[in-house]
C-alpha atoms as a PDB file:
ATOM      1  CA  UNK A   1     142.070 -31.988  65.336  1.00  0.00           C
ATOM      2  CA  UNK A   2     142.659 -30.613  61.968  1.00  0.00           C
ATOM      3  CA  UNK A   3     139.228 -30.263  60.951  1.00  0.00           C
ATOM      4  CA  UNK A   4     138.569 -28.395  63.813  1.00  0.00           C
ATOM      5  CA  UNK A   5     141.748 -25.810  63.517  1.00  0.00           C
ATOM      6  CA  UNK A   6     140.320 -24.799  59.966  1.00  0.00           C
ATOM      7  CA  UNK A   7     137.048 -24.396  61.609  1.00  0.00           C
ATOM      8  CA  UNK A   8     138.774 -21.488  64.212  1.00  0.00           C
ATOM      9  CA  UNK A   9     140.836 -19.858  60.967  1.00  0.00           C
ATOM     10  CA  UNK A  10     137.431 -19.764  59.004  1.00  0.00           C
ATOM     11  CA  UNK A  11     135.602 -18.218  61.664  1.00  0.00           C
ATOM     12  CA  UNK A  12     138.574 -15.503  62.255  1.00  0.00           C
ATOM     13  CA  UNK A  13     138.105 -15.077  58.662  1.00  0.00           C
ATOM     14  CA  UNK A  14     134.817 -14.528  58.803  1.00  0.00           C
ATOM     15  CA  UNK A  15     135.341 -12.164  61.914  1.00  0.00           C
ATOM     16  CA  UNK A  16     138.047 -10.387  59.784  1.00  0.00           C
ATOM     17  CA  UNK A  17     135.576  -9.769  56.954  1.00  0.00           C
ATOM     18  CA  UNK A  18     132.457  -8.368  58.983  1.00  0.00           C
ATOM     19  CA  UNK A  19     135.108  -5.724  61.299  1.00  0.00           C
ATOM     20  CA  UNK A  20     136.306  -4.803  58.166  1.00  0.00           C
ATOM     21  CA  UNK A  21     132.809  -4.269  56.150  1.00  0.00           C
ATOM     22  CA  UNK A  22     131.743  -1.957  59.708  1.00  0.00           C
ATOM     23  CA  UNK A  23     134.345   0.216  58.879  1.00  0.00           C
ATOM     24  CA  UNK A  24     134.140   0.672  55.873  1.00  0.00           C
ATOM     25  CA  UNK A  25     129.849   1.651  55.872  1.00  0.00           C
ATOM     26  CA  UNK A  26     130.841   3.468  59.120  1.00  0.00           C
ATOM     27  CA  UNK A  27     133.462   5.780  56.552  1.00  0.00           C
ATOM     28  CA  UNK A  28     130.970   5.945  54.173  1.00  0.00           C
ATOM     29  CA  UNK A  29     128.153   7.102  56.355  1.00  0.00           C
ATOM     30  CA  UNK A  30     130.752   9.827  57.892  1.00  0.00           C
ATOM     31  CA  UNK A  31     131.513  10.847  54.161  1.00  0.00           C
ATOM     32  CA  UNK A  32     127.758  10.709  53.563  1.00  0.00           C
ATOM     33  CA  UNK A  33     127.662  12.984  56.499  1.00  0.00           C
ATOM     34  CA  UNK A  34     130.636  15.699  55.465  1.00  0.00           C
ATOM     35  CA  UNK A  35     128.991  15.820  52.168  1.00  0.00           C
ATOM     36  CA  UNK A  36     125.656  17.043  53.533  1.00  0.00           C
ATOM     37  CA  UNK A  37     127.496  19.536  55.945  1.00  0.00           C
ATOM     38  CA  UNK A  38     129.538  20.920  53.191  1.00  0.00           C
ATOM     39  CA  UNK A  39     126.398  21.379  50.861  1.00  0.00           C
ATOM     40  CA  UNK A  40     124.571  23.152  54.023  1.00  0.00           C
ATOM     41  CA  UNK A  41     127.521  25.339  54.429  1.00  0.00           C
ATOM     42  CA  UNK A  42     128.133  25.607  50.805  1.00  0.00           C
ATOM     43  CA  UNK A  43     124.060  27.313  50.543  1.00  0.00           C
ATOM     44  CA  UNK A  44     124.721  28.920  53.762  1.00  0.00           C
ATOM     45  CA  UNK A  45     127.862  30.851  52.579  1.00  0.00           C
ATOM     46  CA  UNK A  46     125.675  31.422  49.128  1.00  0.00           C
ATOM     47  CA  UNK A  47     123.214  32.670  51.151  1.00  0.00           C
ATOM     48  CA  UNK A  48     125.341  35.170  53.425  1.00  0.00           C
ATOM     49  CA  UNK A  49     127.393  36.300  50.240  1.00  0.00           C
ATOM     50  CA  UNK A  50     124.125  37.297  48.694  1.00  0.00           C
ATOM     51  CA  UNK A  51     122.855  39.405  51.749  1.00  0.00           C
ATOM     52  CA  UNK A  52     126.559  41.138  51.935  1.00  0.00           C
ATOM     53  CA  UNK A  53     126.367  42.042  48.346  1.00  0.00           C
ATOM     54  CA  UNK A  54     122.809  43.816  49.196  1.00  0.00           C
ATOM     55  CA  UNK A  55     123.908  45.252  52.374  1.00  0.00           C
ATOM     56  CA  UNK A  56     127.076  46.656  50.515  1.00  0.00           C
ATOM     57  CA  UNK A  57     124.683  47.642  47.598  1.00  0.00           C
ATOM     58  CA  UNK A  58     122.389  49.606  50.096  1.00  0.00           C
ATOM     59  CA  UNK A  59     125.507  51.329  52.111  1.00  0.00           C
ATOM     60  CA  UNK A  60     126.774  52.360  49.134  1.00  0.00           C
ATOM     61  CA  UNK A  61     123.309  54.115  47.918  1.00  0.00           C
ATOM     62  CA  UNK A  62     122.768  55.680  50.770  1.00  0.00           C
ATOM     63  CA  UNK A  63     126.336  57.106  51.031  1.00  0.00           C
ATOM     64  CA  UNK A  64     125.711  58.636  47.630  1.00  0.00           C
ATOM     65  CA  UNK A  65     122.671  60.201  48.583  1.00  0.00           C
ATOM     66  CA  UNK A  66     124.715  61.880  51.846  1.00  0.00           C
ATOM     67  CA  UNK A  67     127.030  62.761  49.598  1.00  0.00           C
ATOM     68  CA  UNK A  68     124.830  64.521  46.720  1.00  0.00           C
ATOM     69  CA  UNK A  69     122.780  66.032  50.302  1.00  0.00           C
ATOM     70  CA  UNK A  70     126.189  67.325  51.506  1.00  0.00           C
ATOM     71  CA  UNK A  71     127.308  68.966  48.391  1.00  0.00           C
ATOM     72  CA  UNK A  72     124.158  70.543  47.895  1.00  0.00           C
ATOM     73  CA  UNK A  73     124.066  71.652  51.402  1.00  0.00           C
ATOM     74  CA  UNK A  74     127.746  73.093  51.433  1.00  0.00           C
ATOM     75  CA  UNK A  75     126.812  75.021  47.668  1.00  0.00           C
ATOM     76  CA  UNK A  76     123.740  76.558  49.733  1.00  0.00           C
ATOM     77  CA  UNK A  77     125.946  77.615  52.454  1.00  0.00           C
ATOM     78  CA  UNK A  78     128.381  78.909  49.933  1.00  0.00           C
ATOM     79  CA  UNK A  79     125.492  81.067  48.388  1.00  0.00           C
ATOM     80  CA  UNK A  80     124.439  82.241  51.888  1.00  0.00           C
ATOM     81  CA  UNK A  81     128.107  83.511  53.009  1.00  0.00           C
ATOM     82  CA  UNK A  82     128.022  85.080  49.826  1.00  0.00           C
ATOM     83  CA  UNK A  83     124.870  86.468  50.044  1.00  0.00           C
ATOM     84  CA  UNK A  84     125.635  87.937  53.454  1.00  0.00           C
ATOM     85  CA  UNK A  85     129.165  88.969  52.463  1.00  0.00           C
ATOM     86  CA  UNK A  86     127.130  90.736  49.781  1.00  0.00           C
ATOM     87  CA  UNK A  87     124.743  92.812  52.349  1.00  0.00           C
ATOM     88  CA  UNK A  88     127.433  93.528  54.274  1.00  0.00           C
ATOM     89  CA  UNK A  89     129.360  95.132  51.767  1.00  0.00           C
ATOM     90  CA  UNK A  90     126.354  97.227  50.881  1.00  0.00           C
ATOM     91  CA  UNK A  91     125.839  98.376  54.303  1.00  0.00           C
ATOM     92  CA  UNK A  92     129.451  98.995  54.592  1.00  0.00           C
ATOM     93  CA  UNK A  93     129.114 101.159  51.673  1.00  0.00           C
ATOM     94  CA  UNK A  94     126.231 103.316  52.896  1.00  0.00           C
ATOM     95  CA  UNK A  95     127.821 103.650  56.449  1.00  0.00           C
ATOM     96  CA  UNK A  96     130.858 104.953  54.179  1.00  0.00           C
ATOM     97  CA  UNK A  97     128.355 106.984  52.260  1.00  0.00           C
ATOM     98  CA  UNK A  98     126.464 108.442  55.643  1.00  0.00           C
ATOM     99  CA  UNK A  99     129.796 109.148  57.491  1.00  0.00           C
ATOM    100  CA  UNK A 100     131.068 111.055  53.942  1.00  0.00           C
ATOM    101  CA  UNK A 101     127.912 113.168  54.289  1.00  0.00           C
ATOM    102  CA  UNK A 102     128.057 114.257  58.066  1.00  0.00           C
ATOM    103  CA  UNK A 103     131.557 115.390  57.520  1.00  0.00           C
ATOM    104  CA  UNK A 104     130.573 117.368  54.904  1.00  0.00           C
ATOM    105  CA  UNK A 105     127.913 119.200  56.268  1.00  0.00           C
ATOM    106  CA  UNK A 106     130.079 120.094  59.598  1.00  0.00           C
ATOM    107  CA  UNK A 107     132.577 121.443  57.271  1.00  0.00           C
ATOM    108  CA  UNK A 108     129.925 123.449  55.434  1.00  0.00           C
ATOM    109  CA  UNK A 109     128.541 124.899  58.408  1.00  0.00           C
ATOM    110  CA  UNK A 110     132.193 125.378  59.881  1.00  0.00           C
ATOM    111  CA  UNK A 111     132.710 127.262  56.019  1.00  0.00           C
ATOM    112  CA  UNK A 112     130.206 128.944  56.593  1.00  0.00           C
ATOM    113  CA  UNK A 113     130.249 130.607  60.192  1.00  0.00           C
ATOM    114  CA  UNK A 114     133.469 131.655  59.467  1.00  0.00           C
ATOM    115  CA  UNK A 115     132.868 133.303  56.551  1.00  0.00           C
ATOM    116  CA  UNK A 116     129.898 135.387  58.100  1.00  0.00           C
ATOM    117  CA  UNK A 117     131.324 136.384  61.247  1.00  0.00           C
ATOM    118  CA  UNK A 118     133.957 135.225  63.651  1.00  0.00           C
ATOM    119  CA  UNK A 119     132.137 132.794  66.040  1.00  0.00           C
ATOM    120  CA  UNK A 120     134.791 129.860  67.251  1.00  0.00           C
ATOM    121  CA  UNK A 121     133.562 126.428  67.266  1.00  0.00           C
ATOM    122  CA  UNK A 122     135.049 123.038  67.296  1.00  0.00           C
ATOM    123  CA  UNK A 123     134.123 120.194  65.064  1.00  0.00           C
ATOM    124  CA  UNK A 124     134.717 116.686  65.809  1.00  0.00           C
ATOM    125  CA  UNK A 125     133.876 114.893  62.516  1.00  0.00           C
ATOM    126  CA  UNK A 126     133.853 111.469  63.992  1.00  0.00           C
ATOM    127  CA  UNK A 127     131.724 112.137  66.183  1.00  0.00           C
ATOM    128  CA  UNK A 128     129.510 113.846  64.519  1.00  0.00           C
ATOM    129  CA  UNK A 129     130.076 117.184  66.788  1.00  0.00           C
ATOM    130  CA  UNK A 130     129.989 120.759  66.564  1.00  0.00           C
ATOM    131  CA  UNK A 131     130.807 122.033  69.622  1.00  0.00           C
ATOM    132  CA  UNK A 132     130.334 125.679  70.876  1.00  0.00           C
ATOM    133  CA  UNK A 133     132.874 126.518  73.844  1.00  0.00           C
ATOM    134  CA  UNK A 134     130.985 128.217  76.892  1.00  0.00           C
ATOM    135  CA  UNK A 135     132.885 131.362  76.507  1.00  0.00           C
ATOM    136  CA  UNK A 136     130.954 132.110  73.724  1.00  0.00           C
ATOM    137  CA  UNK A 137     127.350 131.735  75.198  1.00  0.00           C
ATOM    138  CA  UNK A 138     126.847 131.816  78.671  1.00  0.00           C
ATOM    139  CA  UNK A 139     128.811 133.766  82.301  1.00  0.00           C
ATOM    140  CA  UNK A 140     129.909 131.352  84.377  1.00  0.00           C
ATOM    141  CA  UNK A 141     127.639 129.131  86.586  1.00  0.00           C
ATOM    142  CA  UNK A 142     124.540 130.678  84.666  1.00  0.00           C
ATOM    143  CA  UNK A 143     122.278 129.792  82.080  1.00  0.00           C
ATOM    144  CA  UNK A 144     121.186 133.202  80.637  1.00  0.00           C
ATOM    145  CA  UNK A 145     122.921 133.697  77.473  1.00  0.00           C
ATOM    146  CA  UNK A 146     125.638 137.021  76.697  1.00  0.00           C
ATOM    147  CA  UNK A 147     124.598 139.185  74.438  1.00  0.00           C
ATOM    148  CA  UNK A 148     127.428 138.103  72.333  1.00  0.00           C
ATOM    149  CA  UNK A 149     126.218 134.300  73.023  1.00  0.00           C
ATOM    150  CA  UNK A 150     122.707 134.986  72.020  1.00  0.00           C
ATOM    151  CA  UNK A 151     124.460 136.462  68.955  1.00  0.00           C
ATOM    152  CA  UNK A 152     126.392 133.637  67.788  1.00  0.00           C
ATOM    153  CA  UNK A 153     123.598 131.675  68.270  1.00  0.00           C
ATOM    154  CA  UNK A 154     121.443 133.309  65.461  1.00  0.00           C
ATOM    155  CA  UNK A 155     124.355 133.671  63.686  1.00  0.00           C
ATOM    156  CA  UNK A 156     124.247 129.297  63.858  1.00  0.00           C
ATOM    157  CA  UNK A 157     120.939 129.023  63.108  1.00  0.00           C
ATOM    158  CA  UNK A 158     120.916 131.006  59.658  1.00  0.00           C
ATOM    159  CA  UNK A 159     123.695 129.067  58.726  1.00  0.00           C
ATOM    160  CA  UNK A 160     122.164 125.791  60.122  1.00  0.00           C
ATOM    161  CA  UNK A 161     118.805 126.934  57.960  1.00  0.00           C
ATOM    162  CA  UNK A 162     120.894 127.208  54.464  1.00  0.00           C
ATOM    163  CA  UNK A 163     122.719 123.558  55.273  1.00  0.00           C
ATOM    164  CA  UNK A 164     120.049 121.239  56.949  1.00  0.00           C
ATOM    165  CA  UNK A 165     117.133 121.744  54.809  1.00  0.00           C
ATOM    166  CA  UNK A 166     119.379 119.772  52.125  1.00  0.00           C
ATOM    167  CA  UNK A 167     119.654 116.741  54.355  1.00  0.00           C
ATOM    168  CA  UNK A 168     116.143 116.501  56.177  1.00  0.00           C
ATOM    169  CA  UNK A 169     112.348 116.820  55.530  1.00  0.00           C
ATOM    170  CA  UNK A 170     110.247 120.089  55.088  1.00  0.00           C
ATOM    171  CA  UNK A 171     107.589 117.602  55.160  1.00  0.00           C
ATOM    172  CA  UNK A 172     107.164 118.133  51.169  1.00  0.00           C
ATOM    173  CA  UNK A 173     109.317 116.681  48.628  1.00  0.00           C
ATOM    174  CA  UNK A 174     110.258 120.059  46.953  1.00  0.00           C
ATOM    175  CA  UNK A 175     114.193 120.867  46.938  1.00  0.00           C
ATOM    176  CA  UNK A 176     115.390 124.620  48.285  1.00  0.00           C
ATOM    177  CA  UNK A 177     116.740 126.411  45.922  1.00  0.00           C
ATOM    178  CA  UNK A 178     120.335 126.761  47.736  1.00  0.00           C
ATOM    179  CA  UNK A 179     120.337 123.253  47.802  1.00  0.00           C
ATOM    180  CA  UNK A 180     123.049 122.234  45.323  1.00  0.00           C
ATOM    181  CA  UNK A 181     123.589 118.625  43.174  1.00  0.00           C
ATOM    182  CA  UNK A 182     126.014 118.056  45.981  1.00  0.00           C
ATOM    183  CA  UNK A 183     123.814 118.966  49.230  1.00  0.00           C
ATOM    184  CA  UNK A 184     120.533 117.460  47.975  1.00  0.00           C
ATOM    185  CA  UNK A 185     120.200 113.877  50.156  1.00  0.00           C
ATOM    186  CA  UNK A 186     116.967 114.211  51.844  1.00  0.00           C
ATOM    187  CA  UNK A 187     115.895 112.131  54.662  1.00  0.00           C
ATOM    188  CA  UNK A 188     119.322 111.437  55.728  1.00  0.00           C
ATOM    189  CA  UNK A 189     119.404 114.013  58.386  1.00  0.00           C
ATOM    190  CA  UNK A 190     118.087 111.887  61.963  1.00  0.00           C
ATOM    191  CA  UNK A 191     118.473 114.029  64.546  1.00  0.00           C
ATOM    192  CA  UNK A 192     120.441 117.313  65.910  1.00  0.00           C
ATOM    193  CA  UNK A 193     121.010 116.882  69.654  1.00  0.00           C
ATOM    194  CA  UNK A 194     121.966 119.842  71.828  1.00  0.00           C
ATOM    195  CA  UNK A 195     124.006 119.104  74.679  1.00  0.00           C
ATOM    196  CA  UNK A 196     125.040 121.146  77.693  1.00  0.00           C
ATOM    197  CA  UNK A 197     127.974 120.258  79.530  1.00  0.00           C
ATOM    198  CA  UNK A 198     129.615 121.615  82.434  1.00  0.00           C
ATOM    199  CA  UNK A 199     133.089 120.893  84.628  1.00  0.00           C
ATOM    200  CA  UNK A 200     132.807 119.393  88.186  1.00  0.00           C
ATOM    201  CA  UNK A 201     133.517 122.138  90.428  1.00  0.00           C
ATOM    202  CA  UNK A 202     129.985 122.398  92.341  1.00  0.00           C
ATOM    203  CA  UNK A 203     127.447 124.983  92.541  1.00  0.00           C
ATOM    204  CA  UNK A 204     127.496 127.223  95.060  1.00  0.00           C
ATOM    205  CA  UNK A 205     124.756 127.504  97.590  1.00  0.00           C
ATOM    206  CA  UNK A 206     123.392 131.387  95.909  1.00  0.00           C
ATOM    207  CA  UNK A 207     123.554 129.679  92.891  1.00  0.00           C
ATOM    208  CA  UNK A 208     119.844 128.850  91.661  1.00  0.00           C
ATOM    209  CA  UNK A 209     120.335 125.934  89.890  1.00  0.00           C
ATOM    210  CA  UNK A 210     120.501 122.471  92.219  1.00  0.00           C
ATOM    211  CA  UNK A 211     123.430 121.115  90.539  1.00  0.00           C
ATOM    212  CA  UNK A 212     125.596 120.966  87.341  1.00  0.00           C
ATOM    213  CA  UNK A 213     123.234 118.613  85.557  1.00  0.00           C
ATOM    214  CA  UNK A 214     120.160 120.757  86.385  1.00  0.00           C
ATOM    215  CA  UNK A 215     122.451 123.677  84.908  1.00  0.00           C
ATOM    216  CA  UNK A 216     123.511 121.790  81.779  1.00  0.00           C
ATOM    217  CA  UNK A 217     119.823 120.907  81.007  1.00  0.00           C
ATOM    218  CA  UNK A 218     118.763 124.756  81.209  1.00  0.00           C
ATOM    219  CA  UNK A 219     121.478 125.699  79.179  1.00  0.00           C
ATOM    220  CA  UNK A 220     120.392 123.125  76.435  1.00  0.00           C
ATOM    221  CA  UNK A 221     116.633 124.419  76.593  1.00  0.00           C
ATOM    222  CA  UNK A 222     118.315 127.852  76.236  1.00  0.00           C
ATOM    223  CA  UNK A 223     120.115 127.011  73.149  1.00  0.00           C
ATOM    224  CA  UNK A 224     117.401 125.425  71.865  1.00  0.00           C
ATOM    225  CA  UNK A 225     114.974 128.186  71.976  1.00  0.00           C
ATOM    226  CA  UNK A 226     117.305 130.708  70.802  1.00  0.00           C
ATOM    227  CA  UNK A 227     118.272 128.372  67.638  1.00  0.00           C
ATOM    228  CA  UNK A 228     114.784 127.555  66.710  1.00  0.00           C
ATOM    229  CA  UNK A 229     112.212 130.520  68.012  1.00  0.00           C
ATOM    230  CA  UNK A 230     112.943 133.990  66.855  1.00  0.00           C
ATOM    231  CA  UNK A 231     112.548 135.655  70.129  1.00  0.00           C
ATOM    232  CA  UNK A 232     114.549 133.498  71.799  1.00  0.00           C
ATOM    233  CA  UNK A 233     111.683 132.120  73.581  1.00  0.00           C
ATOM    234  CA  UNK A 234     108.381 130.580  73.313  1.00  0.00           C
ATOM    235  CA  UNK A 235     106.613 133.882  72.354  1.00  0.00           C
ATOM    236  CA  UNK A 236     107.784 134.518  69.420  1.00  0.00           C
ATOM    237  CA  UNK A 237     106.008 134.843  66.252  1.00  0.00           C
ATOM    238  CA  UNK A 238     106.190 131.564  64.813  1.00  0.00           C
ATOM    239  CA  UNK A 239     108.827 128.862  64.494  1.00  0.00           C
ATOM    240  CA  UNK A 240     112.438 128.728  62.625  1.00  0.00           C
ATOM    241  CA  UNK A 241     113.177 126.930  59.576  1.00  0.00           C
ATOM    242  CA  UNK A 242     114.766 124.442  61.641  1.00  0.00           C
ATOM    243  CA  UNK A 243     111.989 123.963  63.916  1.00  0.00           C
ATOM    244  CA  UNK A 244     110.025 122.194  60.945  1.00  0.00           C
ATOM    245  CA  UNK A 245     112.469 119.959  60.183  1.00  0.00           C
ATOM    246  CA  UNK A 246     111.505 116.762  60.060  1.00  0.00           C
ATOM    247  CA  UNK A 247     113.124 112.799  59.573  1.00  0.00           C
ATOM    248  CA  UNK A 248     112.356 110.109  58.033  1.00  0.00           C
ATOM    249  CA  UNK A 249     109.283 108.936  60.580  1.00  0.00           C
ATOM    250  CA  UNK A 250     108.007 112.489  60.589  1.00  0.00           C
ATOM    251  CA  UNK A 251     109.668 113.635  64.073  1.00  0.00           C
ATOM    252  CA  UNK A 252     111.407 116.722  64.958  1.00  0.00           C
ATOM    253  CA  UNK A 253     114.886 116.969  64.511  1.00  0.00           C
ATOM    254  CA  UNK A 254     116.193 119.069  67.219  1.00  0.00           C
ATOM    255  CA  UNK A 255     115.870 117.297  70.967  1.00  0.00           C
ATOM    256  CA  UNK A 256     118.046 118.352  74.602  1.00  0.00           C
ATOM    257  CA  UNK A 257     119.885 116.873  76.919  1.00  0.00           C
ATOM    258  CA  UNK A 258     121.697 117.650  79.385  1.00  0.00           C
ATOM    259  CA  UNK A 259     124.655 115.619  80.974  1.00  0.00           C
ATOM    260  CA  UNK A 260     126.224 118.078  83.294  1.00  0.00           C
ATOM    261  CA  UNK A 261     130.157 117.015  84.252  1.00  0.00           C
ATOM    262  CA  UNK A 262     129.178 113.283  83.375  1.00  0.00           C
ATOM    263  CA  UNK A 263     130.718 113.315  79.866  1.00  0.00           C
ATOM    264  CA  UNK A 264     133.834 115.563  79.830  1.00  0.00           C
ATOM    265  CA  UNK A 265     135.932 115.638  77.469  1.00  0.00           C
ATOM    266  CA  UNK A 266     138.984 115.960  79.768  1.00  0.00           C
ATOM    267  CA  UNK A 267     138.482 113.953  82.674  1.00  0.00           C
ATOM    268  CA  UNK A 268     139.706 114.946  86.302  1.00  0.00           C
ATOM    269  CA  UNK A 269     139.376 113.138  89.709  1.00  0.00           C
ATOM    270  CA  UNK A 270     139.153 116.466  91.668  1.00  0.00           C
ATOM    271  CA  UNK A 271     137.334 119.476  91.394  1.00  0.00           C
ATOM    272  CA  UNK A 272     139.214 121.353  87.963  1.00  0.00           C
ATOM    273  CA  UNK A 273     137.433 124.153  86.248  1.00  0.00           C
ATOM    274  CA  UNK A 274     138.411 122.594  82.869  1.00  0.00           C
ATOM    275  CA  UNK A 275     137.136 125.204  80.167  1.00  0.00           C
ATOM    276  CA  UNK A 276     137.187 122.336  77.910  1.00  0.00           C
ATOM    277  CA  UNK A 277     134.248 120.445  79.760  1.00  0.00           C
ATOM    278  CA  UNK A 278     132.093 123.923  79.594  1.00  0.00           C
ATOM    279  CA  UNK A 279     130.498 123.842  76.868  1.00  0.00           C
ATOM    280  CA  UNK A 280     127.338 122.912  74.077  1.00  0.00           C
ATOM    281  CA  UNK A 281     127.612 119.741  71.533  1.00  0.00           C
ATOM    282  CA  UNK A 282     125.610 119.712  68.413  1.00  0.00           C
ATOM    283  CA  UNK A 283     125.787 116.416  67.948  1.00  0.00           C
ATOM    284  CA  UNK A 284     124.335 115.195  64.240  1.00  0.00           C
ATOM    285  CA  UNK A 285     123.017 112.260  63.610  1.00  0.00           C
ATOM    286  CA  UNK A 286     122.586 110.556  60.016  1.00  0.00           C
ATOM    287  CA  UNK A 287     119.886 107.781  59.281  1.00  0.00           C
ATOM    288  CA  UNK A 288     120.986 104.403  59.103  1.00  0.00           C
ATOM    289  CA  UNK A 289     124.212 104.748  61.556  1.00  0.00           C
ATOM    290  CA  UNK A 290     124.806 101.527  62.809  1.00  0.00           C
ATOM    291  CA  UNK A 291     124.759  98.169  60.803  1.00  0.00           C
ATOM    292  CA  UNK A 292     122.010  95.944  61.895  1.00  0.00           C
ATOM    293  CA  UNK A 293     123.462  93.344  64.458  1.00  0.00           C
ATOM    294  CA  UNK A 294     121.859  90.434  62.235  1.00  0.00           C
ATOM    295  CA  UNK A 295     124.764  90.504  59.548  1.00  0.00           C
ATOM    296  CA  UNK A 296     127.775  89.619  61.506  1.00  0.00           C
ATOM    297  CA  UNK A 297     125.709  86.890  63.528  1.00  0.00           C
ATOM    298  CA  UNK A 298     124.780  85.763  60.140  1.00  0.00           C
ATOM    299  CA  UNK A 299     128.259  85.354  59.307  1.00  0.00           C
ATOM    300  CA  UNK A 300     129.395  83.671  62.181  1.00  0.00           C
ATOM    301  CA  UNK A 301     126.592  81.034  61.883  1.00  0.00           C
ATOM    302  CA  UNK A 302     127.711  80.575  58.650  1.00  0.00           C
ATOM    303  CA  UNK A 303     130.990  80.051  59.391  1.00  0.00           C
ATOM    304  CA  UNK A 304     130.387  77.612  62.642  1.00  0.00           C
ATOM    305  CA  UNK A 305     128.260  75.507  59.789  1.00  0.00           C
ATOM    306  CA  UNK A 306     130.797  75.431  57.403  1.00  0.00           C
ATOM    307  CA  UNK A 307     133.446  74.132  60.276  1.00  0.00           C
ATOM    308  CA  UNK A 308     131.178  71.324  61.077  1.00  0.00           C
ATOM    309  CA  UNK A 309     130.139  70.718  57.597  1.00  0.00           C
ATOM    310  CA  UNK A 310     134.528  70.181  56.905  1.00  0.00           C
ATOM    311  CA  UNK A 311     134.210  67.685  59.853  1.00  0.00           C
ATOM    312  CA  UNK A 312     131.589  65.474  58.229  1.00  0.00           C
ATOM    313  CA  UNK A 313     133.739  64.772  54.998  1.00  0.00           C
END
């Protein structure tokens, strides 16, 4: 009975012993285990710091290289605004310069005419106008000139042939003699448009003419030969001074229109015999009168890039 009880404890014992030694390689292979995933994660996490550090490295580079590309596009911009800012100024200038000059050869003429007789005219230096009231040339709802018109007329033109020499071409580059320091600017001179103009009460049914604007044009063609053919008319013995004027692309100066009541200068719903409205412009044109449309598109592109370029930083 004994031996047999120490028998069972042994065996227990021995039971014991082997759970015991399971366990414990069991442990050892699961630490065997974490070891291995730790090193994997250990040369994984190596691995993934090593391709942040280049990613970061290349981000970096490249963000310098916007950078440098941005500042060098911004100092371009800069340059262009400037640049433009630059040729607008300029034009500005001559504009300046061109307007300067038309106003002071209407008030030269103007001087003039009244200092050689005692035509009245009107002179609208914006504009760029010398304007001869009806009264003066033609009788009402006709376009053959007064005696007294046809008068001041030639009267214009020998003042218009002392003044507008200085300021267009004889088609040579030789300089009057009455041109002065002050009146010598060749080639400037564009063009000299004659313009009738009449109110808008309408022709009557005797009258010859078919309407205002038919009127308006003969008056202009009047004017015109009066101012530039000696006779008054195409037979004359040869042209005016003015006649061989010439611009800068070799044209005449002189041309006609004729706008009838379509332009007046005092407007009126109804049929008004405004004396203001009867009359003949001179209108002067200088070379170069309007800036070209390029510069302030130029400076509003510029400005549009520079907005988007602030937007990038």
């Amino acid at each position: 009975m004994y031996q047999r009880r120490r028998e069972n404890r042994v065996q227990k014992d021995d039971e014991q012993q082997n759970f015991f030694m399971s366990l414990s390689d069991l442990m050892s292979a699961l630490n065997f285990i974490f070891i291995i995933a730790l090193a994997v994660f250990a040369i994984n996490l190596g691995s993934s710091e090593v391709d942040y550090k280049a990613e970061l490295e290349k981000v970096l580079k490249e963000r310098e290289q916007l950078q440098q590309r941005l500042q060098k596009l911004e100092a371009g911009v800069v340059e262009l605004r400037e640049l433009a800012i630059h040729l607008k100024h300029n034009i500005d200038l001559h504009l300046t310069s061109s307007t300067d000059l038309r106003q002071r050869l209407l008030a030269d003429i103007n001087k003039d005419l009244a200092a050689s007789g005692n035509m009245r005219v009107a002179i609208d230096a914006n504009q760029g106008v010398l304007r001869l009231p009806n009264e003066v040339l033609f009788p009402s709802g006709s376009a053959q000139l007064e005696p007294e018109g046809e008068k001041n007329l030639r009267l214009l033109a020998r003042v218009m042939e002392r003044h507008l020499p200085c300021y267009a071409s004889l088609g040579d580059s030789q300089r009057p003699k009455f041109c002065n320091d002050q009146q010598w600017n060749p080639g400037t001179l564009e063009a000299v448009f004659i313009e009738g103009h009449t109110d808008n009460i309408p022709l009557g049914r005797v009258n010859p003419h078919q309407s205002n604007l038919h009127l308006s044009g003969m008056r202009a063609i009047q004017t015109f030969k009066t101012l530039l053919m000696p006779g008054g008319d195409d037979t004359g013995s040869g042209a005016r001074l003015l006649e061989q004027l010439r611009n800068q692309q070799g044209q005449p100066v002189f041309g006609i229109s004729g706008y009838g009541e379509y332009r007046p200068v005092i407007a009126h719903a109804s049929p008004t015999a405004e004396p203001a409205n009867r009359r003949i412009d001179l209108r002067f044109l200088l070379a170069h009168s309007k800036p070209p449309v390029i510069i302030p598109q130029l400076l509003e592109e510029l400005n549009q890039l520079t907005r988007k370029l602030e937007q990038l930083k």
